[in-house]
PDB file of N, CA and C in Angstrom:
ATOM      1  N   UNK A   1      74.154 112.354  99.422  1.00  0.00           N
ATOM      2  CA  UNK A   1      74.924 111.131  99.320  1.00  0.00           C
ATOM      3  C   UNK A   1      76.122 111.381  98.415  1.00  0.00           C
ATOM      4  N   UNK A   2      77.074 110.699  98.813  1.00  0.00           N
ATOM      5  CA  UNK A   2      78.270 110.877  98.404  1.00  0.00           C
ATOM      6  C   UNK A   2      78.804 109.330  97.326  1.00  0.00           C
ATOM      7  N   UNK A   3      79.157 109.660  96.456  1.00  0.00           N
ATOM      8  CA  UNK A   3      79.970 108.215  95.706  1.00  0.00           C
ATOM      9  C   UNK A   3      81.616 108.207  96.300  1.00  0.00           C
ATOM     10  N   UNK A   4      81.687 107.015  96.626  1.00  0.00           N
ATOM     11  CA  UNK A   4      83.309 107.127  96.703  1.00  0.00           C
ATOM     12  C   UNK A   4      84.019 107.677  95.325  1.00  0.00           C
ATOM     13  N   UNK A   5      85.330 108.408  95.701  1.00  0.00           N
ATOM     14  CA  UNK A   5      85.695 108.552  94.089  1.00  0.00           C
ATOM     15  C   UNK A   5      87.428 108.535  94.491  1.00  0.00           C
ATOM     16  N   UNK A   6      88.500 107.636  94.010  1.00  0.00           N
ATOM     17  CA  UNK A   6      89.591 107.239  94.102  1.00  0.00           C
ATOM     18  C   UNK A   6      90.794 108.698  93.879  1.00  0.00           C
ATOM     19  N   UNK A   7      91.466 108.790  95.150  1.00  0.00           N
ATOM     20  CA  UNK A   7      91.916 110.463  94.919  1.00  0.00           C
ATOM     21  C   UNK A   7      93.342 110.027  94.579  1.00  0.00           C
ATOM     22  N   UNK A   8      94.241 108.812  94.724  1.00  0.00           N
ATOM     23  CA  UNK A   8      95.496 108.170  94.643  1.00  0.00           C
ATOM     24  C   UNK A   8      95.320 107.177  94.070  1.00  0.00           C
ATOM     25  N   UNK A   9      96.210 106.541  92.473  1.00  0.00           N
ATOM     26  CA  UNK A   9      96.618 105.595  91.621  1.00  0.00           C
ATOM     27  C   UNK A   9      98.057 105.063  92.614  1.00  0.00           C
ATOM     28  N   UNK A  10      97.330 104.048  93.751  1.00  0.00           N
ATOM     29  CA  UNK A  10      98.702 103.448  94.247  1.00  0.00           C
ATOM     30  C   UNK A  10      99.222 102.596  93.084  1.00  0.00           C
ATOM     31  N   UNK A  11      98.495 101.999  92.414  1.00  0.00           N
ATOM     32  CA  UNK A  11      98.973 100.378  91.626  1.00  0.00           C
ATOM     33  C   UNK A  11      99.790 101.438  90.353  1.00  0.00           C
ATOM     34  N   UNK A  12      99.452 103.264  90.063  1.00  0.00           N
ATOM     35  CA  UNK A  12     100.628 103.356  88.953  1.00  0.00           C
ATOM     36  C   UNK A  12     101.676 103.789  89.824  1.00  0.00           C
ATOM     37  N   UNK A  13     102.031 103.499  91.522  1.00  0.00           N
ATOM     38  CA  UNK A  13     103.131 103.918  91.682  1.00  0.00           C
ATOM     39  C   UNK A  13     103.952 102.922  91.498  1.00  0.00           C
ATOM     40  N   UNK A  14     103.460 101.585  91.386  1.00  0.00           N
ATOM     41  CA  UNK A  14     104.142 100.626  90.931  1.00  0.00           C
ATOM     42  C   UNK A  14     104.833 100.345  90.124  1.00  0.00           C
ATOM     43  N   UNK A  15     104.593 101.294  88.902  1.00  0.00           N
ATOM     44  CA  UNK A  15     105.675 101.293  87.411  1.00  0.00           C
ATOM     45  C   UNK A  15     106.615 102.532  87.278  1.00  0.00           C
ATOM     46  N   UNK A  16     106.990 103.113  88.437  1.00  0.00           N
ATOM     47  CA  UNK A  16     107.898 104.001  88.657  1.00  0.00           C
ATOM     48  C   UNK A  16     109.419 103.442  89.122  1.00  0.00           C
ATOM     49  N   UNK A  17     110.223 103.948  88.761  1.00  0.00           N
ATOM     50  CA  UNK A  17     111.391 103.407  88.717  1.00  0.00           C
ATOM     51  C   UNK A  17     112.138 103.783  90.499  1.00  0.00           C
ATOM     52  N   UNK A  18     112.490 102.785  91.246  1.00  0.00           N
ATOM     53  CA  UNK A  18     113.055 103.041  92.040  1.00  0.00           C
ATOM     54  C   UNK A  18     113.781 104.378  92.394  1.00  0.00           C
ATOM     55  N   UNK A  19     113.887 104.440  93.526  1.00  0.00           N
ATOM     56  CA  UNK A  19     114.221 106.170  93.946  1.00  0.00           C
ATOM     57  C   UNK A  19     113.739 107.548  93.148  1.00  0.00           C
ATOM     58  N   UNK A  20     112.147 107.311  92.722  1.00  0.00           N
ATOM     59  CA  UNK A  20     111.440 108.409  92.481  1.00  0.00           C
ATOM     60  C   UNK A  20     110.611 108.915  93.559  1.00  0.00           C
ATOM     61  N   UNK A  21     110.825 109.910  93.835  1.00  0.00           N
ATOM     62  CA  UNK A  21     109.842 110.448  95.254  1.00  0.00           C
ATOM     63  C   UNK A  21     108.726 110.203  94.519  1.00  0.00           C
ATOM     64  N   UNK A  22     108.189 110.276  93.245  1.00  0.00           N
ATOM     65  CA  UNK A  22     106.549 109.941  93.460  1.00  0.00           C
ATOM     66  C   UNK A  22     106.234 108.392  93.830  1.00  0.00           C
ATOM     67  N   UNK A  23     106.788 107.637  93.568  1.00  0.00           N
ATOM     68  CA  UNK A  23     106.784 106.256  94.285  1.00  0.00           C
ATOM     69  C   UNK A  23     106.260 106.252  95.620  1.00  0.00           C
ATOM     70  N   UNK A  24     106.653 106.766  96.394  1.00  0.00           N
ATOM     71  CA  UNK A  24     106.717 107.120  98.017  1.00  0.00           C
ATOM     72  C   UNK A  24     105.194 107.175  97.924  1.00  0.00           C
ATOM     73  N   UNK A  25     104.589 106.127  99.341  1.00  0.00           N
ATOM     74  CA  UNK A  25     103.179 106.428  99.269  1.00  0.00           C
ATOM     75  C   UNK A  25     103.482 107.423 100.784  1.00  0.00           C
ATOM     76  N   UNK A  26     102.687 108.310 100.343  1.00  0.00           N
ATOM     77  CA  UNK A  26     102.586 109.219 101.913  1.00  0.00           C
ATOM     78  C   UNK A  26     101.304 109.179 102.839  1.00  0.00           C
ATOM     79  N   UNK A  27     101.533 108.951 104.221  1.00  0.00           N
ATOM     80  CA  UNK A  27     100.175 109.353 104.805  1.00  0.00           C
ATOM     81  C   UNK A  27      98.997 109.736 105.017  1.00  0.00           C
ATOM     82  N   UNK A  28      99.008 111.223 104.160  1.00  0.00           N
ATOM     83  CA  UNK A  28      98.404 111.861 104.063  1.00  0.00           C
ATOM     84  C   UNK A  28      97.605 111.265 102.756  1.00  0.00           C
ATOM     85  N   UNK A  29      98.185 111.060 102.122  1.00  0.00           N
ATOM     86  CA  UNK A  29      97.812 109.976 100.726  1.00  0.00           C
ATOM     87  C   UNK A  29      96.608 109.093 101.238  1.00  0.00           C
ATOM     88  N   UNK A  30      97.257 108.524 102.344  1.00  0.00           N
ATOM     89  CA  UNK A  30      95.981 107.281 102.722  1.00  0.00           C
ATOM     90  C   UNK A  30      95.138 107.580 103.426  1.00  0.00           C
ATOM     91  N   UNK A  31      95.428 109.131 104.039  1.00  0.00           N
ATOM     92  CA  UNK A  31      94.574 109.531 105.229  1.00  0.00           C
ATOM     93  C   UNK A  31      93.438 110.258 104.189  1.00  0.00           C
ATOM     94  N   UNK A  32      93.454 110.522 103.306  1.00  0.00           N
ATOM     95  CA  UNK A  32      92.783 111.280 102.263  1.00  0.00           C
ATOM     96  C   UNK A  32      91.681 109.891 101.754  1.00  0.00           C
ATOM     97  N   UNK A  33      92.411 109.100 101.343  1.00  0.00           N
ATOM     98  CA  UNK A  33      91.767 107.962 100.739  1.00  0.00           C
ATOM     99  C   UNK A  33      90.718 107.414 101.789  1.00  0.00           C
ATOM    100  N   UNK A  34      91.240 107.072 103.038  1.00  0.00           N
ATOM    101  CA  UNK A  34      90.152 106.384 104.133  1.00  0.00           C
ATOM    102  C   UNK A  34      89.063 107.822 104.683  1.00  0.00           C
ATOM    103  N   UNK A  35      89.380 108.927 104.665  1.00  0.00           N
ATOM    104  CA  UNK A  35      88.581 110.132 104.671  1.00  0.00           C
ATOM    105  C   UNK A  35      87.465 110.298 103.855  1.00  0.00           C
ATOM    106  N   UNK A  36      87.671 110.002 102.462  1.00  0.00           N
ATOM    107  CA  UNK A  36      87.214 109.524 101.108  1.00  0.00           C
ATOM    108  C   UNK A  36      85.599 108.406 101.223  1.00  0.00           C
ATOM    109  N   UNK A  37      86.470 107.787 101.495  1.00  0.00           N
ATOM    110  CA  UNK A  37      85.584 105.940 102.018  1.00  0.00           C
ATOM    111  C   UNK A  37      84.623 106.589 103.440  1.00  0.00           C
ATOM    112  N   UNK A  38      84.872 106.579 104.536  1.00  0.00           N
ATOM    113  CA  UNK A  38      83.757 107.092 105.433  1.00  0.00           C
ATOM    114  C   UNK A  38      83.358 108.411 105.323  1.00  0.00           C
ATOM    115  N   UNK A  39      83.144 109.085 104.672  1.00  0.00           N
ATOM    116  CA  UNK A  39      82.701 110.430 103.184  1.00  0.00           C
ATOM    117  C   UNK A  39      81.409 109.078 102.694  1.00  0.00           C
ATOM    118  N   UNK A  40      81.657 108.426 101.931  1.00  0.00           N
ATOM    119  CA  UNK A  40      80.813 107.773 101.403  1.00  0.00           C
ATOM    120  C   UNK A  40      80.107 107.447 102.300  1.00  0.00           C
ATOM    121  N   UNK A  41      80.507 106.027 103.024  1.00  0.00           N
ATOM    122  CA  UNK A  41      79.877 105.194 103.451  1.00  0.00           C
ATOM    123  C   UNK A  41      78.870 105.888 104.660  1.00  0.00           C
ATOM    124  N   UNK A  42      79.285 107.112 105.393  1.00  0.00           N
ATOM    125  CA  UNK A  42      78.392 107.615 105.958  1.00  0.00           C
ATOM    126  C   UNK A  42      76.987 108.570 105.288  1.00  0.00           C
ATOM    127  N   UNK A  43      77.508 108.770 104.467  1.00  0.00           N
ATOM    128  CA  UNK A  43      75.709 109.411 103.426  1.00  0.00           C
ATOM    129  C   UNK A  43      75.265 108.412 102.711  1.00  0.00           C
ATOM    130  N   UNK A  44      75.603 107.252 102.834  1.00  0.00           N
ATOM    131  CA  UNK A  44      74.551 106.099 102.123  1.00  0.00           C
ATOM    132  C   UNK A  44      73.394 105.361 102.881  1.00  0.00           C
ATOM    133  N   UNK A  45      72.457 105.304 102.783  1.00  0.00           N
ATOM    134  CA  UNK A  45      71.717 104.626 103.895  1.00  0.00           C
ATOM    135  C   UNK A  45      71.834 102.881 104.058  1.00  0.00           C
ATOM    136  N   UNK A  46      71.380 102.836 105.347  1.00  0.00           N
ATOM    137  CA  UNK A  46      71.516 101.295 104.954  1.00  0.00           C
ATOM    138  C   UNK A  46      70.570 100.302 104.503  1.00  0.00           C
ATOM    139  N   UNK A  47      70.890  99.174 104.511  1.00  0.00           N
ATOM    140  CA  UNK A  47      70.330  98.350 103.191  1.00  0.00           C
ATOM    141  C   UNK A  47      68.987  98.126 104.048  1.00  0.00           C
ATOM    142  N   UNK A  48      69.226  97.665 105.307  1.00  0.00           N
ATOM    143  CA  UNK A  48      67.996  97.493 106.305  1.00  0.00           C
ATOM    144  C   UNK A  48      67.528  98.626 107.057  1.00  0.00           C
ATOM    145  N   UNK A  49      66.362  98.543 106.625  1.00  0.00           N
ATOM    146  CA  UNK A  49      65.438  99.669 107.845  1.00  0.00           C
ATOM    147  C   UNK A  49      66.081 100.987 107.360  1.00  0.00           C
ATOM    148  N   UNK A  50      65.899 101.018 106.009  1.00  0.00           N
ATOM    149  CA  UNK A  50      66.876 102.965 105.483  1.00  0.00           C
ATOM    150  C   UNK A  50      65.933 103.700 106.082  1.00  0.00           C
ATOM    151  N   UNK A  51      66.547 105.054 106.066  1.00  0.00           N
ATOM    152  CA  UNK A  51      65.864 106.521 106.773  1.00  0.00           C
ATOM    153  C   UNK A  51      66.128 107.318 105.896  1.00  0.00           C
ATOM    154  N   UNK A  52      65.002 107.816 105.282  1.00  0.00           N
ATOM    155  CA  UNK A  52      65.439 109.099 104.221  1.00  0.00           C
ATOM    156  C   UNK A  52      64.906 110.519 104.764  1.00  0.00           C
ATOM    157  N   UNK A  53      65.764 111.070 104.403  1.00  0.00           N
ATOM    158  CA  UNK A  53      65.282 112.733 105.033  1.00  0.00           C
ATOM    159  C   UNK A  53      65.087 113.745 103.336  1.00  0.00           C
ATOM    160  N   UNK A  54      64.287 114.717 103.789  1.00  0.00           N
ATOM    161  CA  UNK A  54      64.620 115.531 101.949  1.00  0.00           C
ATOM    162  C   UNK A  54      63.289 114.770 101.229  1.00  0.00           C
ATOM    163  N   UNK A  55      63.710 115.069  99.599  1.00  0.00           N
ATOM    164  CA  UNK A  55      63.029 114.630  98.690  1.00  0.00           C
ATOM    165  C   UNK A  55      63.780 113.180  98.163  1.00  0.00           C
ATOM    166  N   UNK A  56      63.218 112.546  97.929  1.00  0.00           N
ATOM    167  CA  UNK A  56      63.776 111.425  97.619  1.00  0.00           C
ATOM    168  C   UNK A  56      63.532 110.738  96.184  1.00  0.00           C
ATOM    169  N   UNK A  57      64.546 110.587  95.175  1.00  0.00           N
ATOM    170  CA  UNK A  57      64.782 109.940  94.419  1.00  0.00           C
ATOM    171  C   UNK A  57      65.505 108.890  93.507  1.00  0.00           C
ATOM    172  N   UNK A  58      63.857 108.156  92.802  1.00  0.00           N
ATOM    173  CA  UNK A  58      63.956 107.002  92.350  1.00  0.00           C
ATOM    174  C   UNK A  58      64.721 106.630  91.021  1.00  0.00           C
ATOM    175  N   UNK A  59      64.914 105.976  90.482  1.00  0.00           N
ATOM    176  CA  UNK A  59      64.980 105.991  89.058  1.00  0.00           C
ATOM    177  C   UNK A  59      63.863 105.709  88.466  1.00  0.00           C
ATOM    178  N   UNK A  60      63.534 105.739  86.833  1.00  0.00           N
ATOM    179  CA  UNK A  60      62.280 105.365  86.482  1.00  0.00           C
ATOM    180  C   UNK A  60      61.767 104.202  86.550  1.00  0.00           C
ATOM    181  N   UNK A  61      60.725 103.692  86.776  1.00  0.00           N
ATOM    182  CA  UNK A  61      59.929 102.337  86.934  1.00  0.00           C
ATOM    183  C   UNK A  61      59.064 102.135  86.179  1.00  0.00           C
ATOM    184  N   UNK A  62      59.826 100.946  85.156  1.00  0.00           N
ATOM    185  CA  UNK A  62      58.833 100.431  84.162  1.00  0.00           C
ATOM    186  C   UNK A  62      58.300  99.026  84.596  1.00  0.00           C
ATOM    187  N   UNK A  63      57.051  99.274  84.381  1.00  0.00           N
ATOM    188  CA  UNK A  63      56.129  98.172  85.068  1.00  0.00           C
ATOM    189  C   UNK A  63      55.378  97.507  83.791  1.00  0.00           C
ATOM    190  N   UNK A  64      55.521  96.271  83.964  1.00  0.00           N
ATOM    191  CA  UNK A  64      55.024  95.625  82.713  1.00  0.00           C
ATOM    192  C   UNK A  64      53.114  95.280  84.201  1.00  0.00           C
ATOM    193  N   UNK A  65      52.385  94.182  83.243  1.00  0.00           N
ATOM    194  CA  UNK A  65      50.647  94.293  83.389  1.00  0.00           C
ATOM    195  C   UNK A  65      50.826  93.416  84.860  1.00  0.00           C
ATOM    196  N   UNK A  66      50.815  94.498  86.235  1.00  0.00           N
ATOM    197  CA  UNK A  66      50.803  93.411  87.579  1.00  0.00           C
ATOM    198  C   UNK A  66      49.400  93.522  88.177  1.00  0.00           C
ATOM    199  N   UNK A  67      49.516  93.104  88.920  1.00  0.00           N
ATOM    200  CA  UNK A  67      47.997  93.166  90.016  1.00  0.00           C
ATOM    201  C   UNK A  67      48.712  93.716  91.841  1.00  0.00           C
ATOM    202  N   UNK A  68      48.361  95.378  92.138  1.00  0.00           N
ATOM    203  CA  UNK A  68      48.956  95.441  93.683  1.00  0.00           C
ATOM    204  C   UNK A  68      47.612  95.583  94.287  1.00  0.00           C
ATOM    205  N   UNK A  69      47.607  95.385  95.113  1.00  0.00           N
ATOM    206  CA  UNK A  69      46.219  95.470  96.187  1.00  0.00           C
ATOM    207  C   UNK A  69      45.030  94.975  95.239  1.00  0.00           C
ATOM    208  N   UNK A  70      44.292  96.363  95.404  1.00  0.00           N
ATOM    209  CA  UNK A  70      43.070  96.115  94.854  1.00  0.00           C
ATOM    210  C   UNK A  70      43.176  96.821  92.655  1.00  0.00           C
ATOM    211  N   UNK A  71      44.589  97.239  92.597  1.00  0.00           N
ATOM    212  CA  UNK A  71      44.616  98.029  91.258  1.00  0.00           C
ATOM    213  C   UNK A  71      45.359  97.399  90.713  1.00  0.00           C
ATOM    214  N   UNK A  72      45.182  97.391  88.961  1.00  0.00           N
ATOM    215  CA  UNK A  72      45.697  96.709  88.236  1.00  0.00           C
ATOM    216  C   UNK A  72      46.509  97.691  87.712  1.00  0.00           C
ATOM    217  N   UNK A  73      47.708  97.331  87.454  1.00  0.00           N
ATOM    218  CA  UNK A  73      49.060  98.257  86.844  1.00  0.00           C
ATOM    219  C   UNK A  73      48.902  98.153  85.353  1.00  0.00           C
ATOM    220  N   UNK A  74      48.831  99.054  84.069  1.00  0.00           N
ATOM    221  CA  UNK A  74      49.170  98.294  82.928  1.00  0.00           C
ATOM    222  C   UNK A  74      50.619  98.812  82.824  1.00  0.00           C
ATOM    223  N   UNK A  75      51.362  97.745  81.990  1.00  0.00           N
ATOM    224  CA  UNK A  75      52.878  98.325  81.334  1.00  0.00           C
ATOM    225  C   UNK A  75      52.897  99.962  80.948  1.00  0.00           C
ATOM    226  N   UNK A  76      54.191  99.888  81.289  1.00  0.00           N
ATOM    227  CA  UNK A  76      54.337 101.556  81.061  1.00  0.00           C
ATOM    228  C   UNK A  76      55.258 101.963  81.468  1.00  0.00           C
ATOM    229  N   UNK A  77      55.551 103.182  81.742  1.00  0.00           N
ATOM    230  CA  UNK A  77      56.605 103.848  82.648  1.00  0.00           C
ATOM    231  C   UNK A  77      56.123 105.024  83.404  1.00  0.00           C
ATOM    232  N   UNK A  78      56.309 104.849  84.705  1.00  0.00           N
ATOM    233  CA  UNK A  78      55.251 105.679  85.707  1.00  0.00           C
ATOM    234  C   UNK A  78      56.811 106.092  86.693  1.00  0.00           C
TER     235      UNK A  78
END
């Protein structure tokens, strides 16, 4: 899985002074950026009915005193 991660600061081309070529947003600029975004959004699973392949991990789970099925959980971190 991939995090999106922002490869172009359009909003600082905004404080550039007229007729600076870095001003200029280029194509390739945005073609990078939307490349970027479905990069992500395709290694994330979805929210319904996910499919995991591999080993899969959780973060830790702290469980305060529940009742699942037939076993009683005490607090902790498992």
């Amino acid at each position: 899985m991939s995090n999106y991660t922002k490869t172009v600061n359009f909003a600082a081309k905004d404080s550039l002074p007229s007729g600076n070529p870095a001003k200029i947003i280029k194509g390739t600029e945005i073609d990078t950026e939307y490349n970027n975004i479905a990069s992500a959004v395709q290694t994330k699973s979805d929210i319904a009915s996910p499919t995991f392949t591999g080993t899969v991990t959780i973060p830790t789970l702290n469980v305060t005193t529940s009742f699942i099925g037939n076993f009683d959980v005490d607090g902790g971190t498992y």
